[in-house]
C-alpha atoms as a PDB file:
ATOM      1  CA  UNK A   1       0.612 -18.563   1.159  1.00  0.00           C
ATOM      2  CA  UNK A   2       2.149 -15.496   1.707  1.00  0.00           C
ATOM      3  CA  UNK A   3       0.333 -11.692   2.417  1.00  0.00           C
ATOM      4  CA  UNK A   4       1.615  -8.313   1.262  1.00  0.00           C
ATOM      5  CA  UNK A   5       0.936  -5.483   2.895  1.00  0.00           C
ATOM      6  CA  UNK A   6       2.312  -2.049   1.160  1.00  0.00           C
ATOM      7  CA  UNK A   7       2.184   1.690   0.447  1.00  0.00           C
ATOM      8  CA  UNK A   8       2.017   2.838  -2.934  1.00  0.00           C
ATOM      9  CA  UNK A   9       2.540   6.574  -3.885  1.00  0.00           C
ATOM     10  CA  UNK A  10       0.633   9.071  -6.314  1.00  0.00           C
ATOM     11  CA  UNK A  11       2.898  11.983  -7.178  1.00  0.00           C
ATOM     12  CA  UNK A  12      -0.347  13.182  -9.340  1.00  0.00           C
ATOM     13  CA  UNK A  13      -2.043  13.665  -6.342  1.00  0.00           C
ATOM     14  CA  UNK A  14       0.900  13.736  -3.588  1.00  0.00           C
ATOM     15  CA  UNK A  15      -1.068  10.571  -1.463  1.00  0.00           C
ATOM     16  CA  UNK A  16      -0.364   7.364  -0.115  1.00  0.00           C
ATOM     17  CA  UNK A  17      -2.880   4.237  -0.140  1.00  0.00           C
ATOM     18  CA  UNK A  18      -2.236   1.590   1.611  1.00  0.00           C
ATOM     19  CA  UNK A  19      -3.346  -2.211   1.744  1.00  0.00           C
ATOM     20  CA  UNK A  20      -2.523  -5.766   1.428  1.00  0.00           C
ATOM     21  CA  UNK A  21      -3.228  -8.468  -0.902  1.00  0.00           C
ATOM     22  CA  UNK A  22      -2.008 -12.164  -1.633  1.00  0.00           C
ATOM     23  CA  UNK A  23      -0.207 -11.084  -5.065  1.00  0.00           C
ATOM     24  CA  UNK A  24       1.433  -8.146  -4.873  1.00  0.00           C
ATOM     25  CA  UNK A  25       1.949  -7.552  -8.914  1.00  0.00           C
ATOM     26  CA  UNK A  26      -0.917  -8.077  -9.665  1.00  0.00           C
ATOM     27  CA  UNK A  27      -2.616  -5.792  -7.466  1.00  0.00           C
ATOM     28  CA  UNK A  28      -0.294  -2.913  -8.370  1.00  0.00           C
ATOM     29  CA  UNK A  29      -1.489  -3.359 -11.788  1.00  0.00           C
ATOM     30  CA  UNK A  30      -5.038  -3.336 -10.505  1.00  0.00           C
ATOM     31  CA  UNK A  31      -4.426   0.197  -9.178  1.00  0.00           C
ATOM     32  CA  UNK A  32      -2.708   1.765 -12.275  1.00  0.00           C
ATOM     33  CA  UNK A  33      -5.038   0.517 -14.905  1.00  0.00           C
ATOM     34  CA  UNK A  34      -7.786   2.448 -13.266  1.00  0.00           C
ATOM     35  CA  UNK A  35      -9.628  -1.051 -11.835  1.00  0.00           C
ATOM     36  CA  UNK A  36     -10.035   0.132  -8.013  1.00  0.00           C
ATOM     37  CA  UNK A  37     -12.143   2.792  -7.407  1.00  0.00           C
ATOM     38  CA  UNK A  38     -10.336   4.085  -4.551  1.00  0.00           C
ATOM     39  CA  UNK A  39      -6.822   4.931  -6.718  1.00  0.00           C
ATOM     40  CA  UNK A  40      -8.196   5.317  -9.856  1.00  0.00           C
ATOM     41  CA  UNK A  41      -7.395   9.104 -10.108  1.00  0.00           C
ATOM     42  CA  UNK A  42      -3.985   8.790  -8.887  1.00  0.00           C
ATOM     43  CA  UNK A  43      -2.130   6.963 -11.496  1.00  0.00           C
ATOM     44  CA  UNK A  44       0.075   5.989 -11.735  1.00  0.00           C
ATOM     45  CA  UNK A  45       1.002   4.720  -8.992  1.00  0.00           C
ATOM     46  CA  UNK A  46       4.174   3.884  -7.546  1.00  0.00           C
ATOM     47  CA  UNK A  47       5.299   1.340  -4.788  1.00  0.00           C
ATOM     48  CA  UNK A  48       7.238   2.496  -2.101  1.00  0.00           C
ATOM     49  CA  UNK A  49       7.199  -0.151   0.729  1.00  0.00           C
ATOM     50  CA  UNK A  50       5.974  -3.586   1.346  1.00  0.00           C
ATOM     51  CA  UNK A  51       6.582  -6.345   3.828  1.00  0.00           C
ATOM     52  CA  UNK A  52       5.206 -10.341   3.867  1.00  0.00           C
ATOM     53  CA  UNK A  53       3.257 -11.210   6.697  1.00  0.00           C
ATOM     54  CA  UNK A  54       2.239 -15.608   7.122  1.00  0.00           C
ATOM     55  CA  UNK A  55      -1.733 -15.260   7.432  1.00  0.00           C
ATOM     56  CA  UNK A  56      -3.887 -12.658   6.035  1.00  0.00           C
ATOM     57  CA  UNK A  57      -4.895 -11.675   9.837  1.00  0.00           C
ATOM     58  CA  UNK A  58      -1.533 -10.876   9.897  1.00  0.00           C
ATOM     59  CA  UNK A  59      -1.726  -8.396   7.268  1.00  0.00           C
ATOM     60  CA  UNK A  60      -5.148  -6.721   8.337  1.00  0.00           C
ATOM     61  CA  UNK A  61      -3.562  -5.961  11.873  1.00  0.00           C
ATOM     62  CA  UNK A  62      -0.926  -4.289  10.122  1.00  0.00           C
ATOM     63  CA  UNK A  63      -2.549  -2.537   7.080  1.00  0.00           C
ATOM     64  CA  UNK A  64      -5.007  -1.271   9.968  1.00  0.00           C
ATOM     65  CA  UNK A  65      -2.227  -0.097  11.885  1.00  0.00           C
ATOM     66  CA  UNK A  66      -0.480   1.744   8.832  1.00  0.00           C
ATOM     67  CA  UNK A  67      -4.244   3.333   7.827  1.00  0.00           C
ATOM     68  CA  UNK A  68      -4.035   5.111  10.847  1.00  0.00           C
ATOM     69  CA  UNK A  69      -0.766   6.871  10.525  1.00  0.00           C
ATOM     70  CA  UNK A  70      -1.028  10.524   9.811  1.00  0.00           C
ATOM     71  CA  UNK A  71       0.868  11.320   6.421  1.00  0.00           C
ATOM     72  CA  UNK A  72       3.771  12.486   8.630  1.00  0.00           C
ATOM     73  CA  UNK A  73       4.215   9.287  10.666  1.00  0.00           C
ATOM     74  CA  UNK A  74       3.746   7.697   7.091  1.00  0.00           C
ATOM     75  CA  UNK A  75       7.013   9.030   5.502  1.00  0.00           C
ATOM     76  CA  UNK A  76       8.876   8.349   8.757  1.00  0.00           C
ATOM     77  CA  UNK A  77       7.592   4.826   9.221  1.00  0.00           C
ATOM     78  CA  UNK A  78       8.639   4.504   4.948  1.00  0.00           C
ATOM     79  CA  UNK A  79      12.304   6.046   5.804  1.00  0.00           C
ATOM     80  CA  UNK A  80      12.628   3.909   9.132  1.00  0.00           C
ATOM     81  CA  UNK A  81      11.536   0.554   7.342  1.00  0.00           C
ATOM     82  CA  UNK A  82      13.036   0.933   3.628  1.00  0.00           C
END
């Protein structure tokens, strides 16, 4: 099985949210129909980077690792890695 971790954009509210998940499409439709709690004011919502990692640890050590960026590391990290 493969993990996603990403970074999806809200130009409504000019924020990034980041996380992972095991199905990507479906959880970007979970975040613009309003489902999550945490995005539900920002949709829609659009994704602007994602990688595959083998295991889910995998994927928390990374999403962890992106949560902590400041927004300005965020965008560079996006243009370094896109």
């Amino acid at each position: 099985m493969k993990y996603y971790v990403y970074i999806i954009y809200s130009a409504s509210l000019d924020s990034y949210y980041k996380g992972q998940t095991s199905c990507l499409e479906e959880r970007l439709s979970r975040h613009n129909s309003g489902y999550e709690k945490s995005t539900c004011n920002g949709t829609p919502w659009k994704l602007v980077w994602s990688t595959t990692k083998s295991t889910r640890g995998e994927a928390l050590i990374l999403e962890k690792k992106l949560k902590n960026l400041s927004r300005e590391k965020t965008l560079a990290f996006i243009k370094k890695y896109s």
